[in-house]
Protein backbone atom coordinates (compact mmCIF):
# COMPACT_ATOMS: atom_id res chain seq x y z
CA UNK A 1 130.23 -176.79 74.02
CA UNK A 2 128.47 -173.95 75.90
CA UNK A 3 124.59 -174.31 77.54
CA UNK A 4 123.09 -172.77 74.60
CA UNK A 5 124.88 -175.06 72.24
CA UNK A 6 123.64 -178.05 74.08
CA UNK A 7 120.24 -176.50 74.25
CA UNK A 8 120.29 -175.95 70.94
CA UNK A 9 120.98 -179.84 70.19
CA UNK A 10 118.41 -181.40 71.96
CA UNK A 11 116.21 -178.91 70.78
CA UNK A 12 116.50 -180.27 67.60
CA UNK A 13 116.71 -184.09 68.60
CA UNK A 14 112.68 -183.18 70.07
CA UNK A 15 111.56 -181.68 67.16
CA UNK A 16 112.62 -184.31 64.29
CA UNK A 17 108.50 -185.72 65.15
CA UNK A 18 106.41 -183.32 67.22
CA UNK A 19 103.16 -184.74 68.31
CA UNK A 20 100.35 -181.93 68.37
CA UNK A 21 97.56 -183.61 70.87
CA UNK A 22 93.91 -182.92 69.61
CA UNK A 23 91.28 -185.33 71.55
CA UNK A 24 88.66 -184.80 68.41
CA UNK A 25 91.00 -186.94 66.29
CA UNK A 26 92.40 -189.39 68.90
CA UNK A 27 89.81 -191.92 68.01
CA UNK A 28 88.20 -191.74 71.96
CA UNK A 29 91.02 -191.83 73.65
CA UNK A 30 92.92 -189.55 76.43
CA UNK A 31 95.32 -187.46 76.14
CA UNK A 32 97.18 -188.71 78.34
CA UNK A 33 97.19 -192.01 76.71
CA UNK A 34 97.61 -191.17 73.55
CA UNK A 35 100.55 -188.50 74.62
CA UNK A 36 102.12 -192.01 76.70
CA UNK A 37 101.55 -194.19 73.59
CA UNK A 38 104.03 -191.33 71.51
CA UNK A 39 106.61 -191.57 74.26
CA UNK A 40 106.73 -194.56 74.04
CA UNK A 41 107.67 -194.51 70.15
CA UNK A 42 110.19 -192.14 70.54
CA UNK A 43 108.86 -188.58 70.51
CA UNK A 44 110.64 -185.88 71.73
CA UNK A 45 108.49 -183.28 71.91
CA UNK A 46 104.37 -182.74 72.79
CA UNK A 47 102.51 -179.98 71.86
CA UNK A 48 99.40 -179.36 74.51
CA UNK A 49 96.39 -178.48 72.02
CA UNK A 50 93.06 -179.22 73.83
CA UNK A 51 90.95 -175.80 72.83
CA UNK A 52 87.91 -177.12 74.76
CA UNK A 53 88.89 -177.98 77.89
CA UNK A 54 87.98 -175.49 80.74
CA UNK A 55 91.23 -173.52 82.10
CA UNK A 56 91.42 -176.02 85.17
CA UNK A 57 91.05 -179.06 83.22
CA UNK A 58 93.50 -178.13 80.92
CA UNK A 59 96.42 -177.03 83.86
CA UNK A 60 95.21 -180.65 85.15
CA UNK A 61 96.33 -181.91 81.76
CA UNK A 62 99.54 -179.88 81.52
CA UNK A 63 100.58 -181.20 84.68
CA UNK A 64 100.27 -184.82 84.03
CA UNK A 65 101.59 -184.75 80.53
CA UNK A 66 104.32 -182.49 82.49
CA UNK A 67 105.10 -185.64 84.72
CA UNK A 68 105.13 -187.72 81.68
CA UNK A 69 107.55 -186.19 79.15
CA UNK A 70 109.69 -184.99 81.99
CA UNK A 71 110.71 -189.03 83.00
CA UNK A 72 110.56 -189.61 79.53
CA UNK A 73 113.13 -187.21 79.16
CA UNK A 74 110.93 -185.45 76.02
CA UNK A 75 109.82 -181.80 76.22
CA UNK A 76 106.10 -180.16 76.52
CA UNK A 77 104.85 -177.60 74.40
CA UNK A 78 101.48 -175.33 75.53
CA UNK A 79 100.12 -174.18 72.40
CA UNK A 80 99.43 -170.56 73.61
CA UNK A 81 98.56 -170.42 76.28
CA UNK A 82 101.89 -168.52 78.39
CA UNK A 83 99.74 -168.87 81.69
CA UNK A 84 98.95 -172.57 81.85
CA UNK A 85 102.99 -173.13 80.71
CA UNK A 86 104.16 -171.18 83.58
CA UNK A 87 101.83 -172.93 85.56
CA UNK A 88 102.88 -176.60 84.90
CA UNK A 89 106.70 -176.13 84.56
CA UNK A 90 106.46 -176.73 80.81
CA UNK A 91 109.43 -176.37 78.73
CA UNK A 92 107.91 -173.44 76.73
CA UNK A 93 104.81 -172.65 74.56
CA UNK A 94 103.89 -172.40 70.57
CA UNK A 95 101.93 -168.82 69.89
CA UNK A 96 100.36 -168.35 66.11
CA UNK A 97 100.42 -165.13 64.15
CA UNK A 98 97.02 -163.72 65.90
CA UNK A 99 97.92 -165.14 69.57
CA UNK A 100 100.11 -162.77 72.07
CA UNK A 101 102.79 -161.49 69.92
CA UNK A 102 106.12 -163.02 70.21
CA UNK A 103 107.98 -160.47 71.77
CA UNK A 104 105.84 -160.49 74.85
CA UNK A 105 105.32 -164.35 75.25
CA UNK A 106 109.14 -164.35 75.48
CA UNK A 107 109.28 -161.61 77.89
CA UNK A 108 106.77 -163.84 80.20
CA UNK A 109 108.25 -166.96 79.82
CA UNK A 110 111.80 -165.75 80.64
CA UNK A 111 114.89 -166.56 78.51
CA UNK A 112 115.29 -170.32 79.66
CA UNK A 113 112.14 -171.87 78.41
CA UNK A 114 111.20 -172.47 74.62
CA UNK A 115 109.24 -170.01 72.57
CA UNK A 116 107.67 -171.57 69.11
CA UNK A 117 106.07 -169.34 66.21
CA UNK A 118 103.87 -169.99 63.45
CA UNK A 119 104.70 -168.63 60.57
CA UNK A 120 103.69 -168.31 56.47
CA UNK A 121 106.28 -166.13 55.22
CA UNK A 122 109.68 -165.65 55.15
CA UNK A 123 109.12 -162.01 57.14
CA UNK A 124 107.33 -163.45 59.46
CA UNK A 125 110.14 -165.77 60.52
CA UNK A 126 112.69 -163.08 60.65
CA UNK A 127 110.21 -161.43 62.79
CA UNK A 128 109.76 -163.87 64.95
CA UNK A 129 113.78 -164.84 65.12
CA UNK A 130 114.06 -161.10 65.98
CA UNK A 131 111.44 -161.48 69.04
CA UNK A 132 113.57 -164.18 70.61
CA UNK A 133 112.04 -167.51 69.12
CA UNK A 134 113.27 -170.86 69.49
CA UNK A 135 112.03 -172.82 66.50
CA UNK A 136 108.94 -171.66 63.87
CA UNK A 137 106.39 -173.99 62.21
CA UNK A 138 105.22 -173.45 58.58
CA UNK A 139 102.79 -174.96 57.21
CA UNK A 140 99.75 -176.23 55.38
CA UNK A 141 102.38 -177.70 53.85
CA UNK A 142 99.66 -180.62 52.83
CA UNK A 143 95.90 -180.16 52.55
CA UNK A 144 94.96 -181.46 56.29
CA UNK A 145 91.44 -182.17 57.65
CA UNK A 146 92.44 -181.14 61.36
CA UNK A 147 92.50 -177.47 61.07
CA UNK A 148 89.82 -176.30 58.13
CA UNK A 149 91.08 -172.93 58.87
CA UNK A 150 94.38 -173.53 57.24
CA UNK A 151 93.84 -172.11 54.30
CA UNK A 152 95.65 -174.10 51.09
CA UNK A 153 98.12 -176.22 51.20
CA UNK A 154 101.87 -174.56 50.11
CA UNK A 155 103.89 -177.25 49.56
CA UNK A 156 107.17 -178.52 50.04
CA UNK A 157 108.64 -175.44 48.52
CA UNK A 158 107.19 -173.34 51.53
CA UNK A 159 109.86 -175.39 54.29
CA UNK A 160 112.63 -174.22 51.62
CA UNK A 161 111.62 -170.33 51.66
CA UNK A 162 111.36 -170.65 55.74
CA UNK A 163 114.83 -172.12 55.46
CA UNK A 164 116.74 -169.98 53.42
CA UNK A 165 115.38 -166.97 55.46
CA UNK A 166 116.06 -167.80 59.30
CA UNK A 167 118.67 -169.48 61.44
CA UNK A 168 115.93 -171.02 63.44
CA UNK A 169 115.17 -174.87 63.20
CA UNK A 170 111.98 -174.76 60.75
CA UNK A 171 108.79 -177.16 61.74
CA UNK A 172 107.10 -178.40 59.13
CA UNK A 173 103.07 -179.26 59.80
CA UNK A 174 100.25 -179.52 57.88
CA UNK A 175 98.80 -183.49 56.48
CA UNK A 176 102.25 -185.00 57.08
CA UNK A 177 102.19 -188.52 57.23
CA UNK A 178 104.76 -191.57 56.76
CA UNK A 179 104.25 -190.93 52.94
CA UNK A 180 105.29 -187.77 52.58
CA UNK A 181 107.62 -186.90 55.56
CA UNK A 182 110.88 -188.23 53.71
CA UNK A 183 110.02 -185.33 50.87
CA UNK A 184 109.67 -182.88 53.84
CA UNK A 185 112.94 -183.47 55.51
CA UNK A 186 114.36 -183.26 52.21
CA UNK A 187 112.88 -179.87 51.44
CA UNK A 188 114.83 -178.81 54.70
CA UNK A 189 112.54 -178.91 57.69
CA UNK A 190 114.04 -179.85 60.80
CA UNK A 191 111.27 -181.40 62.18
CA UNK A 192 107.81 -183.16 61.15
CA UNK A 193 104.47 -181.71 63.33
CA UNK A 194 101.45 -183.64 63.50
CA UNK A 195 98.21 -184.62 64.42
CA UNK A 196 96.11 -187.36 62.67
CA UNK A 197 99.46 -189.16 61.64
CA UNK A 198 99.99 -189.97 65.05
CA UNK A 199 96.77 -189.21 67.47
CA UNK A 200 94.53 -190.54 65.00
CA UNK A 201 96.00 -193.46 64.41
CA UNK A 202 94.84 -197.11 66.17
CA UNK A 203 99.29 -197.99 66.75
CA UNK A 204 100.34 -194.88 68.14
CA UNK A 205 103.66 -196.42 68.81
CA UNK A 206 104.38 -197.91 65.53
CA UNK A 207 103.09 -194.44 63.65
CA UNK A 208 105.62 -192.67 65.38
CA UNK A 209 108.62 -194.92 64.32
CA UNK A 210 107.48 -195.15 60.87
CA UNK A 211 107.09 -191.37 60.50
CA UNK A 212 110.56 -191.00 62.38
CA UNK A 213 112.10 -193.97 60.12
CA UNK A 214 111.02 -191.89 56.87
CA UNK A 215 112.22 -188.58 58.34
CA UNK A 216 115.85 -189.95 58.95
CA UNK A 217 115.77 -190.90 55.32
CA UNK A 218 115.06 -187.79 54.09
CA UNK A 219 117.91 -186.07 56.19
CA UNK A 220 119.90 -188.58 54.78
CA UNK A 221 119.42 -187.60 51.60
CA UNK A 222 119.36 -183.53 51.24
């Protein structure tokens, strides 16, 4: 099995439940505790999402959550922010459709670290496959009450057009909880992204099994 190969598996391993942090939904907590409550369920991948926080607080965050996933042995995300990903020795960053195009975030970040794209339509994904991408997320997929900006929901059927038109592992986000995750995976995403079914939750721990428990299933089953 070459590098890439391996890369490519436990790529996909950290993405079956990625945890988007958002500290207006964790219910008063940290980040950092909510992002070591996750670990500790099993997730394999964190997405850094704090809009808010000033450009030193947020490297300050990056680097502990950086210290965190790394013994945990999970990856960080920096949701687009190149600079602050550089800066803390992340494993890559996520960049949406009106953030620095993908072509240059991958020309920043080198070829070794992980490059994630938004995406809506099935161009967009080849697109973004073409500009050296990683993984994409696609979504609404469910109405959800943590970005308003979202426009409406798509449904299920939006993870199967993403599929069927990239080789990239396809993130699914957008109101995904332990009720509807099995339906997801079974639609064909590769991996479950969210916010409130995890961060705004009182057991962090236990919401992360649950959702990765109902994932599984739905693997099982396509």
């Amino acid at each position: 099995m070459t590098m890439a190969d391996k890369r490519g598996e436990r790529l996909l391993r950290a993405l079956r439940v990625y945890v988007i942090t958002d500290s207006e939904h964790s219910l008063g907590r940290g980040t950092e505790e909510v992002v070591r409550c996750a670990l500790a369920g099993g997730i394999g991948a964190i997405q850094l999402r704090e809009k808010r926080l000033s450009d030193r607080r947020l490297l300050e965050t990056a680097l502990s959550l950086r210290a965190m996933t790394r013994d945990a042995g999970a990856l960080l995300i920096i949701n687009d922010r190149v600079d602050i990903a550089l800066a803390a020795g992340a494993d890559g960053v996520h960049v949406g459709q009106d953030d620095l195009p993908a072509d240059a975030a991958r020309r920043l970040l080198g070829a070794d670290r992980i490059l994630g794209v938004t995406v809506e339509t099935p161009a967009e994904a080849k697109a973004a496959e073409m500009a050296g991408a990683d993984y994409v997320g696609t979504g609404p997929v469910y109405s959800t009450s943590t970005k308003p900006d979202a426009g409406q929901p798509y449904g299920p059927v939006l993870v199967q057009r993403i599929k069927a038109s990239t080789t990239l592992p396809v993130v699914a986000i957008g109101g995904i909880d332990q009720h509807n995750a099995e339906e997801v995976a079974r639609a064909g995403a590769d991996g479950l992204a969210v916010v409130s079914a995890v961060v705004g939750r009182q057991d962090i721990e236990q919401s992360v099994r649950l959702l990765l428990e109902a994932f599984e299933r739905g693997v099982s089953r396509v």
